[in-house]
Protein backbone atom coordinates (compact mmCIF):
# COMPACT_ATOMS: atom_id res chain seq x y z
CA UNK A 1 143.45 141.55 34.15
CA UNK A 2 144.40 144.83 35.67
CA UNK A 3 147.50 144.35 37.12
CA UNK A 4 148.26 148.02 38.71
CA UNK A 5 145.57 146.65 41.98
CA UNK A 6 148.52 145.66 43.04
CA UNK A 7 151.57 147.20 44.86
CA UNK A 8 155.19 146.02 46.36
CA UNK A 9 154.99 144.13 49.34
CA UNK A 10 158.14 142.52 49.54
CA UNK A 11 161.95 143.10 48.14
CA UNK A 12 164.55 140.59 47.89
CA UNK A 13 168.03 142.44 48.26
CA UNK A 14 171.82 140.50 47.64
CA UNK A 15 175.03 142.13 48.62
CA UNK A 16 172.92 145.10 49.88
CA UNK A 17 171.55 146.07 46.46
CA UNK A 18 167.86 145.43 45.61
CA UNK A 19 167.31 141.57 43.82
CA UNK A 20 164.05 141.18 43.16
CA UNK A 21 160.29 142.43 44.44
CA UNK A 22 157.35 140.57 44.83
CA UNK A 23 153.43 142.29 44.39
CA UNK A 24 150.60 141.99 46.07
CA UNK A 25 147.23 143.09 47.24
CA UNK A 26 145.52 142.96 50.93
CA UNK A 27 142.29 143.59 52.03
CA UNK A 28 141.30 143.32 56.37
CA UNK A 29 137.54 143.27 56.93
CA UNK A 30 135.56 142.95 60.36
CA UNK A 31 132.90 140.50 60.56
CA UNK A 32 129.92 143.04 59.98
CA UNK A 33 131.51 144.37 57.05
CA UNK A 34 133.57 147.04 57.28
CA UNK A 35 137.16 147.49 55.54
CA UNK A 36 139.38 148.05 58.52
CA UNK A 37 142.59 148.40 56.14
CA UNK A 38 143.78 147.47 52.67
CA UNK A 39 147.35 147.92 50.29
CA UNK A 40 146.98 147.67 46.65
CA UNK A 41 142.93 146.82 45.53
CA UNK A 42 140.78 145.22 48.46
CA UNK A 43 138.57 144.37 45.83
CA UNK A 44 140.81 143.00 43.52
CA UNK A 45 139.29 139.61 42.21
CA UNK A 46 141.03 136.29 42.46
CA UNK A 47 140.94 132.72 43.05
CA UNK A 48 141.10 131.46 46.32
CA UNK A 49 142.61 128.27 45.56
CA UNK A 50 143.15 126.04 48.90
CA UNK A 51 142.57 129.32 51.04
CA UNK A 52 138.52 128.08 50.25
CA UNK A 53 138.85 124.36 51.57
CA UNK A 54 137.12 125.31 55.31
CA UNK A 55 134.14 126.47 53.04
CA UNK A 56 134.28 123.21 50.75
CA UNK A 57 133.77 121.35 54.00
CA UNK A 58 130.72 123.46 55.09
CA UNK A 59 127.88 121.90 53.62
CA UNK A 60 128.79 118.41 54.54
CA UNK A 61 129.20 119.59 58.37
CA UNK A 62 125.82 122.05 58.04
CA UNK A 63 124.42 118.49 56.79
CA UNK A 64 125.26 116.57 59.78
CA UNK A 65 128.07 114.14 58.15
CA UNK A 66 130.16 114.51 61.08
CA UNK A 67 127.64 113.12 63.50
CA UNK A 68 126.57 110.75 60.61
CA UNK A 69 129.82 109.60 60.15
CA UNK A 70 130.76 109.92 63.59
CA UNK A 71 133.81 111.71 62.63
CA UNK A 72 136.21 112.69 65.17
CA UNK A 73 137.72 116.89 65.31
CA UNK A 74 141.03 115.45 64.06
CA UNK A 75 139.10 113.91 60.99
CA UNK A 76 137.06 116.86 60.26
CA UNK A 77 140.51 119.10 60.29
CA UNK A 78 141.92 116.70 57.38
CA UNK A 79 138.92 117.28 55.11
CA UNK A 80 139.67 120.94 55.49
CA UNK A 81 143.65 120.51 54.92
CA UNK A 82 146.48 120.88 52.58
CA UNK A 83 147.69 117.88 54.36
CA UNK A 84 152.02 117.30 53.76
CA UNK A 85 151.25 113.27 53.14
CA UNK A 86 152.62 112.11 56.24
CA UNK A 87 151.97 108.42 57.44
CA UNK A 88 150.58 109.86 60.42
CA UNK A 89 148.10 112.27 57.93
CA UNK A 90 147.64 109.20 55.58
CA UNK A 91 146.38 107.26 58.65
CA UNK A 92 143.63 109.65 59.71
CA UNK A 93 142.65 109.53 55.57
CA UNK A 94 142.34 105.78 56.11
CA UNK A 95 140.27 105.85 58.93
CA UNK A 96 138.00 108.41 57.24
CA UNK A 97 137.36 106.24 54.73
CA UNK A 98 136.78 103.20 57.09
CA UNK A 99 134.00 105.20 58.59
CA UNK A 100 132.47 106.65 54.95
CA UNK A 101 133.16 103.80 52.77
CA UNK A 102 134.87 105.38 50.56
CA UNK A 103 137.99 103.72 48.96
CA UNK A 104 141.02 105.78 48.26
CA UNK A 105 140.07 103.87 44.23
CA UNK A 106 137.27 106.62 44.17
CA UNK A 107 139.06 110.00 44.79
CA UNK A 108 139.38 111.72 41.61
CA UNK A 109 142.56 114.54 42.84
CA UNK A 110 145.06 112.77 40.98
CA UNK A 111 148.56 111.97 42.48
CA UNK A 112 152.41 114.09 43.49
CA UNK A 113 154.84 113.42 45.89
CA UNK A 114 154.37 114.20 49.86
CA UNK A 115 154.65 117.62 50.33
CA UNK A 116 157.07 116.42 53.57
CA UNK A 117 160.13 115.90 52.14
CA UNK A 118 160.99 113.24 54.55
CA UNK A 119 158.66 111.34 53.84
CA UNK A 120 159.10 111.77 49.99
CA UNK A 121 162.47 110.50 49.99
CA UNK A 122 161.41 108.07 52.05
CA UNK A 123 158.90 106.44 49.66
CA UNK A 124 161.14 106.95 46.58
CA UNK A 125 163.83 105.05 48.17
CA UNK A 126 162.19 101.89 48.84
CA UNK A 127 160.22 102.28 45.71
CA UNK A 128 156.75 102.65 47.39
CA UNK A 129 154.25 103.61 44.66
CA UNK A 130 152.03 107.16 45.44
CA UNK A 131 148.63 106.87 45.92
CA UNK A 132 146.16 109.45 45.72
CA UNK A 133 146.08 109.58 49.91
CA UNK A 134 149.31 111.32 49.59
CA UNK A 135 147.83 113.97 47.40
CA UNK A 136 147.06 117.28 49.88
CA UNK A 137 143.68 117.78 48.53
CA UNK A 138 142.92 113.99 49.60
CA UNK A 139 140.79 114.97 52.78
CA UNK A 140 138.82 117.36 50.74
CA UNK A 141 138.05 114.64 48.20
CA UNK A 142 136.68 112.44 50.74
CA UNK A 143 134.79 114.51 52.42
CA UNK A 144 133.13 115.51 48.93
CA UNK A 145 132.75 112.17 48.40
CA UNK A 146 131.10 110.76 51.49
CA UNK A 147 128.78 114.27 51.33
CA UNK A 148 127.54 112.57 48.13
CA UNK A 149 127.37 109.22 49.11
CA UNK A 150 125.22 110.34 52.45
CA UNK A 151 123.00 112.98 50.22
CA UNK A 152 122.30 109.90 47.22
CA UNK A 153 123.78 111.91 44.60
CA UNK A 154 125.98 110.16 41.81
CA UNK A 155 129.65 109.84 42.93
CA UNK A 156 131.29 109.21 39.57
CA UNK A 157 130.48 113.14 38.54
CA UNK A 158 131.04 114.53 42.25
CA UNK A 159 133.69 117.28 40.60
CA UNK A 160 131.20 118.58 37.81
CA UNK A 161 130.39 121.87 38.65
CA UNK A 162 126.91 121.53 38.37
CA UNK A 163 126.75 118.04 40.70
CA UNK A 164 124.16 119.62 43.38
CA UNK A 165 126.90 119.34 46.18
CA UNK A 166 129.46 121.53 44.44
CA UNK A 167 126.36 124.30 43.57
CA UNK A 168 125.66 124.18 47.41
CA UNK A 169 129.65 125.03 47.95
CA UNK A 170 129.57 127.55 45.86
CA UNK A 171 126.40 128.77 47.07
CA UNK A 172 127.03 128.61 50.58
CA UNK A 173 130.18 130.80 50.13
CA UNK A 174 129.02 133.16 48.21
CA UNK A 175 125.72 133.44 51.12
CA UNK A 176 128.75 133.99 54.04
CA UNK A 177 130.94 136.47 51.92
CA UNK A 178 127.68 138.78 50.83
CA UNK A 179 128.85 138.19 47.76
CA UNK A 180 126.01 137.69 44.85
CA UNK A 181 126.74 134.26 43.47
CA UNK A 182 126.94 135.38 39.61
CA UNK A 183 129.93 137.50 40.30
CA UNK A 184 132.04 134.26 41.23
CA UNK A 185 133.92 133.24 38.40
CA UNK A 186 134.50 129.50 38.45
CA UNK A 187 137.48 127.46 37.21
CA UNK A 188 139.06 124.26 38.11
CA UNK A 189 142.16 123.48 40.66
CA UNK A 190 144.78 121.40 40.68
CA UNK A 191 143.01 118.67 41.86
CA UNK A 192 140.26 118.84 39.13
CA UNK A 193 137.63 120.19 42.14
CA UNK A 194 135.74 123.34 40.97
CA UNK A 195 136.92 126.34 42.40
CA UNK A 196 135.94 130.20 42.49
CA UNK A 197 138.03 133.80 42.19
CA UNK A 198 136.40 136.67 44.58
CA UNK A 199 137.22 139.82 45.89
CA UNK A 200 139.51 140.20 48.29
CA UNK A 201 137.32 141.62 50.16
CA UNK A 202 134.45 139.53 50.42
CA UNK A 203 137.09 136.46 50.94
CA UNK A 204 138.42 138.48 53.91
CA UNK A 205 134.58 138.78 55.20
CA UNK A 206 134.25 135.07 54.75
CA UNK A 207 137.13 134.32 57.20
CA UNK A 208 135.71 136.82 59.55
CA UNK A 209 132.50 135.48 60.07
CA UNK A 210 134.05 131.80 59.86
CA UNK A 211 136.38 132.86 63.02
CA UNK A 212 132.96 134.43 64.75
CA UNK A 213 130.17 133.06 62.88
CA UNK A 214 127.55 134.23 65.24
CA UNK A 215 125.57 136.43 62.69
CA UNK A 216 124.92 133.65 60.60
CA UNK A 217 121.67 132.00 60.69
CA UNK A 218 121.89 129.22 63.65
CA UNK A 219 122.56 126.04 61.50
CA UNK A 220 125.11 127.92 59.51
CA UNK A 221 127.11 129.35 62.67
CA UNK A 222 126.90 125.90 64.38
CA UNK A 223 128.75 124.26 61.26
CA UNK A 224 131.32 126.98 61.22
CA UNK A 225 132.30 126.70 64.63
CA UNK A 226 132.63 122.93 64.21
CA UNK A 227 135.21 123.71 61.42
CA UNK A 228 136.80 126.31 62.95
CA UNK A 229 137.69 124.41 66.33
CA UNK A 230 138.61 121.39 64.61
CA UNK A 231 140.99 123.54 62.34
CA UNK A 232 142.73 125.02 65.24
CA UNK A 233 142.81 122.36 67.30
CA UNK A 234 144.37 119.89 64.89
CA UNK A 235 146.89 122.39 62.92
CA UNK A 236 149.46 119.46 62.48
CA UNK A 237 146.65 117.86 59.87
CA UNK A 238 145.75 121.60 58.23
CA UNK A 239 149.18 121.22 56.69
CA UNK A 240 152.33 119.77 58.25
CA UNK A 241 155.56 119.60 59.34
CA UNK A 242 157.52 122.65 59.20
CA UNK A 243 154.28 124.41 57.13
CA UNK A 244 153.31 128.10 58.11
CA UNK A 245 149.80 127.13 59.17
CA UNK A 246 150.27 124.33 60.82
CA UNK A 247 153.22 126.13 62.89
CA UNK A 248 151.05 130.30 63.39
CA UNK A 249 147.96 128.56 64.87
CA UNK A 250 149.36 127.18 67.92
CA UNK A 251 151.17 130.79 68.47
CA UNK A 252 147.67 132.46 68.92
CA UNK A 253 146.07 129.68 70.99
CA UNK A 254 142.34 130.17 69.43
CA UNK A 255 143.05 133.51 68.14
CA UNK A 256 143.36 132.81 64.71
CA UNK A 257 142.66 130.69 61.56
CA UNK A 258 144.81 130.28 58.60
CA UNK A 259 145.12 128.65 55.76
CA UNK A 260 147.23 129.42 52.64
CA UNK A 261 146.10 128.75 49.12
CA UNK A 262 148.24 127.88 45.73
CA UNK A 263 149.51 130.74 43.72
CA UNK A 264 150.32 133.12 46.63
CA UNK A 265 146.67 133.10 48.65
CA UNK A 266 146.46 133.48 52.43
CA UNK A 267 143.26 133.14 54.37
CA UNK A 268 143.58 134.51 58.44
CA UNK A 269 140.83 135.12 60.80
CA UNK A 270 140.82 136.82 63.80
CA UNK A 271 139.38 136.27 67.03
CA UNK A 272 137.26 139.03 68.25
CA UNK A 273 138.75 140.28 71.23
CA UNK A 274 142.34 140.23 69.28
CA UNK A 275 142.02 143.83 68.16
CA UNK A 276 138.74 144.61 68.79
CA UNK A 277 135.44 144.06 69.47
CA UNK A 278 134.56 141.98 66.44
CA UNK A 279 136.32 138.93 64.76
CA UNK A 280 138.43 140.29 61.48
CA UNK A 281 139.45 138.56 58.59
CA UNK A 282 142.27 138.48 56.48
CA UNK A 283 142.94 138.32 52.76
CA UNK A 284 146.15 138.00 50.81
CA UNK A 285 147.76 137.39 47.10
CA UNK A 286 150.90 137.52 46.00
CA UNK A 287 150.59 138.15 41.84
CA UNK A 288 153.32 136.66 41.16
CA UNK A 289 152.34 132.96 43.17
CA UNK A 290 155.41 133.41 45.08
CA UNK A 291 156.46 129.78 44.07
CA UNK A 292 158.36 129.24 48.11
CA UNK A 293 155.96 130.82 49.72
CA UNK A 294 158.76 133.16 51.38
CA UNK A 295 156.27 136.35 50.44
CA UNK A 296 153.01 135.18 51.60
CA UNK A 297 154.09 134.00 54.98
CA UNK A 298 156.57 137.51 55.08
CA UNK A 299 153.51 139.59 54.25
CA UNK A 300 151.06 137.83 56.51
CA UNK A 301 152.86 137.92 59.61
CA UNK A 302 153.60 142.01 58.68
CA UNK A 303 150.02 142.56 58.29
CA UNK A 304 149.32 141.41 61.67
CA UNK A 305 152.74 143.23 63.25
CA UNK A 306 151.16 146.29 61.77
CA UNK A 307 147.66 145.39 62.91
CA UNK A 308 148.90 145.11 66.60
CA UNK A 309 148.12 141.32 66.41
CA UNK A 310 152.00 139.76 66.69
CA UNK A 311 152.81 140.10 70.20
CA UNK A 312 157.61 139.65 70.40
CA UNK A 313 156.97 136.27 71.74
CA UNK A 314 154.74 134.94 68.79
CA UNK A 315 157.54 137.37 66.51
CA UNK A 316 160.14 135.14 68.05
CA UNK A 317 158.45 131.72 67.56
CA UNK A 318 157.37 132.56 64.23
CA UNK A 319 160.58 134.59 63.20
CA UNK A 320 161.05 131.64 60.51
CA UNK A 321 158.52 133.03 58.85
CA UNK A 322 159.82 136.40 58.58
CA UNK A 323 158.47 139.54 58.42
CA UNK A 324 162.19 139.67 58.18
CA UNK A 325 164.20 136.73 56.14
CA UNK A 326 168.01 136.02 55.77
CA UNK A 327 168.55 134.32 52.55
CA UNK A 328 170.98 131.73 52.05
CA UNK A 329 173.06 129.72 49.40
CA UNK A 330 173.07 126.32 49.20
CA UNK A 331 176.36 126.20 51.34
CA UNK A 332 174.57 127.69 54.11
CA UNK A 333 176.32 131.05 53.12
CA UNK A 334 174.42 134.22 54.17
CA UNK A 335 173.64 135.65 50.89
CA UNK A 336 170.86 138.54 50.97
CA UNK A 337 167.75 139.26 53.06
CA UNK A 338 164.12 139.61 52.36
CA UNK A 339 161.78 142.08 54.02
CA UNK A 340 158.03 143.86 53.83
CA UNK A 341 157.96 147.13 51.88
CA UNK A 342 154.21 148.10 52.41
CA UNK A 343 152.33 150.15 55.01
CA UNK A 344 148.74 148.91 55.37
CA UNK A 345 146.04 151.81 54.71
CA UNK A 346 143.83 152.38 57.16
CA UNK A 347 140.28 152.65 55.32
């Protein structure tokens, strides 16, 4: 792995002397192509992790499952989350699977506790055993699932690589992020589901074209709009309580798309309109995985204060977030800061 693609993009500092730095890499592509601005290497490859879950869920929309199924926007949203396991999250999951006929018995993503914390204490207190619904991945599985179940296609096998619906995810990507399909390299997530490293770039593209998928061919722009609208206008299922996505979505109205992957990935999409004339898109990794999250949501919100995007208002809302971060002990003591130390390159 060549690890010099990428660069410092944000410093930890305690008692005003430098702590700690994270690195990163950042790539900002229009939806016809062009590299509007990078830091570090734009083409750096990696995996997307989470950041590709909108595109997991394309087929089975492009297929008609949603109509099929007669899923509601809210539904659709789950399928394409990192959901916190909330009850409220775990309810739409049930009624997903009351309208598919899948059983929560036949999701393969394996089990951990609620990403809400509430809610985890919650359940360990009165001894409530986990279930796979709890598990973020658990929309995704399901909609993978009923995809199969609608298509005929074996269910037992629906996370082998080469099961036909997980070569038409991979495929379909790699057709929206002009990306030939041999150069993704393919390994497996956490939740045992296949998943692919790309460039930077081409992952940016992808969310670019998702945000204004009009030059795709008709069937594949209609499904992407379906995912993107349910996306934004569900954000409390695309992750949760107190969770970045969930929380910058609402700030830009139907300007923008994200959603963050494991290891340090962010996916954003622009509306076109936002900057420019054309939708842009948005790719992000922190090298290190950036275990909180503190870096990826800093750097994010920084790439679009330097892109012109962040108007003060959505700053202030968002100022959780960062760019800017006040770190503190676990007495509430204000300990050290944390802060952006990269200046996009205009390309």
């Amino acid at each position: 792995m060549d690890y010099s693609a990428y660069r410092p993009v944000y410093a930890l500092s305690r008692g005003g002397r430098p702590e700690s730095v994270h690195h990163g890499a950042i790539a900002v592509v229009s939806a016809s192509g062009e590299l509007l601005a990078a830091y570090g290497h734009a083409h750096l490859s990696t995996f997307v992790r989470s950041t590709g879950k909108p595109f997991q869920a394309l087929p089975f929309v492009l297929a008609g499952a949603v109509e099929h199924y007669r899923l509601t926007t809210q539904e659709l949203a789950l399928i394409c989350a990192s959901h916190s396991g909330t009850d409220e999250q775990v309810k739409v999951l049930a009624s997903i699977h009351k309208k598919t006929g899948i059983s929560e018995d036949q999701l393969q993503c394996g089990t951990h506790p609620p990403f809400h914390r509430a809610t985890a204490q919650r359940i360990e207190k009165v001894g409530e055993k986990l279930t796979v619904s709890r598990h973020n991945c658990s929309g995704k599985h399901t909609g993978m699932l009923a995809y199969a179940k609608m298509r005929g296609w074996s269910l037992e096998d629906y996370l082998d690589v080469q099961h036909p619906m997980q070569q038409e995810i991979i495929s379909l990507f790699a057709d929206i992020a002009s990306l030939p399909i041999e150069k993704l390299a393919i390994g497996i997530d956490g939740c045992s589901a296949p998943n692919w490293s790309a460039p930077l770039y081409n992952t940016a593209l992808a969310y670019a074209r998702l945000m204004d998928p009009s030059g795709l061919p008709v069937a594949q722009a209609r499904a992407g709009s379906q995912v993107r609208d349910a996306m934004i206008a569900h954000p409390e299922m695309v992750g949760g309580p107190e969770r970045f996505d969930t929380d910058i979505m609402p700030a830009f109205g139907t300007n923008l798309l994200s959603k963050a992957g494991a290891e340090g990935f962010q996916g954003i999409g622009l509306a076109s309109g936002v900057l420019s004339g054309e939708a842009i898109g948005i790719a992000l990794k922190i090298a290190d995985g950036d275990a909180r999250g503190w870096a990826r949501e800093a750097v994010s919100l920084e790439v679009l204060r330097q892109l012109g995007a962040l108007s003060p208002q959505q700053a202030e809302a968002l100022s959780g977030y960062g760019p800017q971060r006040i770190v503190k002990n676990f007495a509430g003591l204000e300990v050290g800061r944390g802060e952006p130390v990269f200046d996009l390159e205009n390309q």
